[in-house]
Protein backbone atom coordinates (compact mmCIF):
# COMPACT_ATOMS: atom_id res chain seq x y z
CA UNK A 1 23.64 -8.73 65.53
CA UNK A 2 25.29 -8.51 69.22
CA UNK A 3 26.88 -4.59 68.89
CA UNK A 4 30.80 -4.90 69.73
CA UNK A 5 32.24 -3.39 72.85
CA UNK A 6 35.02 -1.05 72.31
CA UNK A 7 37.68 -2.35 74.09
CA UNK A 8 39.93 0.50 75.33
CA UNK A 9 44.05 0.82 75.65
CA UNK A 10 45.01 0.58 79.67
CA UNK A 11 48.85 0.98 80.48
CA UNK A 12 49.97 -1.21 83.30
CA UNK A 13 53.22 -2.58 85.52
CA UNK A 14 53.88 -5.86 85.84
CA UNK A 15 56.03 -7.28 88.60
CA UNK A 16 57.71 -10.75 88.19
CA UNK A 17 58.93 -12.62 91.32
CA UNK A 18 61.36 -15.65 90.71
CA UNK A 19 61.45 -18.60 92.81
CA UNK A 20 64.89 -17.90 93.73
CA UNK A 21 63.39 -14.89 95.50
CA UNK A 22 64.36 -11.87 93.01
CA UNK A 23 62.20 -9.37 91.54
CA UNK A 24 61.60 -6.96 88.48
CA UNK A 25 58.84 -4.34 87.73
CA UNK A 26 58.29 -3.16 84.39
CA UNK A 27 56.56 -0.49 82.95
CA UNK A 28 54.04 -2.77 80.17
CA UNK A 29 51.71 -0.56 77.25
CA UNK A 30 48.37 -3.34 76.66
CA UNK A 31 46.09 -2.19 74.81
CA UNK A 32 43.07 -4.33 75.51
CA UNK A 33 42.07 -6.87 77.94
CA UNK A 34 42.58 -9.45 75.46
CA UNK A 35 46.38 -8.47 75.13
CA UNK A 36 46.46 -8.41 78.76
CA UNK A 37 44.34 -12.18 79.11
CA UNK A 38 46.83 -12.97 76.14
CA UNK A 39 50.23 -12.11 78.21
CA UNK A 40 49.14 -13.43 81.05
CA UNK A 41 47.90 -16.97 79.33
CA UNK A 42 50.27 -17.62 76.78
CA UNK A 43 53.06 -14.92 76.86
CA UNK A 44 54.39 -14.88 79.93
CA UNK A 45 54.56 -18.94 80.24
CA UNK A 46 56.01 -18.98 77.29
CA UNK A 47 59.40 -16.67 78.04
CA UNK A 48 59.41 -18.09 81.67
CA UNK A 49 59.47 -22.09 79.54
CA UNK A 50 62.29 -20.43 77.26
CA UNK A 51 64.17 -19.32 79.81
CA UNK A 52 63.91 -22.86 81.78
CA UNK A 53 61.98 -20.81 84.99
CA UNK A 54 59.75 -22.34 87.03
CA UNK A 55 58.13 -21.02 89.81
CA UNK A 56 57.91 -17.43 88.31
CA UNK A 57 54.67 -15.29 89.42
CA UNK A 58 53.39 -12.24 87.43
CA UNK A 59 51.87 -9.23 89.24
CA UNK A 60 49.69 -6.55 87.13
CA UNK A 61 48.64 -3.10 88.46
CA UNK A 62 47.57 -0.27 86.08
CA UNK A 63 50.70 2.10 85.23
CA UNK A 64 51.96 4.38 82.91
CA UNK A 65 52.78 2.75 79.08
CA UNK A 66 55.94 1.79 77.68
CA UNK A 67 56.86 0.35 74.66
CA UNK A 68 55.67 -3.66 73.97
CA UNK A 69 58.90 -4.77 72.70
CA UNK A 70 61.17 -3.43 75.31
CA UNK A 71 59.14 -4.90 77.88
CA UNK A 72 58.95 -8.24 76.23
CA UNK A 73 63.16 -8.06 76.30
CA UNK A 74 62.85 -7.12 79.96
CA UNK A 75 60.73 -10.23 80.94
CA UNK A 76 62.76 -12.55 78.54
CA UNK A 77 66.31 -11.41 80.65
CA UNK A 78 64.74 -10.91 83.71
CA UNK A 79 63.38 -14.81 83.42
CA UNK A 80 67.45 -15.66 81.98
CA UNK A 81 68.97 -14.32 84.87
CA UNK A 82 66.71 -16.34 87.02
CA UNK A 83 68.00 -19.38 85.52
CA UNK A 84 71.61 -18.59 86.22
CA UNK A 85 70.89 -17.44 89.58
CA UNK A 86 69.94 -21.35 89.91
CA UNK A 87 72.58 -22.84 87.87
């Protein structure tokens, strides 16, 4: 058997840009690189497709935690807001 590689809890920020040229940075807790891969790969395309965005980009630097589910309602109304900004 391959021995498993702990895989270890990382805080980071993420910054999203819009298309119509505003910005948000919030404070995100991922625990692995997986949840990170996950957010950026499925996630985050799928809030920005909810909120009708295209054209959003996703910055990640390591940062100090915050709760998962706050941030999540961050990202969804930060991508919302973008879509009445165009409307």
């Amino acid at each position: 058997m391959t021995p498993v590689t702990p895989q270890f809890e990382s805080p980071y920020s993420v910054k999203i840009e819009t298309a119509t040229g505003g910005s948000t940075t919030i404070p995100i807790a991922v625990l692995t690189p997986k949840q990170l891969e996950d957010f950026l790969q499925i996630e985050f395309k799928k809030l920005a497709q909810e909120a009708g965005v295209k054209g959003a980009r996703v910055h990640v630097e390591r940062s100090v935690a915050a709760d998962y589910e706050q941030v999540m309602r961050e990202v969804a109304a930060c991508l919302r807001s973008a879509k009445a900004q165009v409307a």
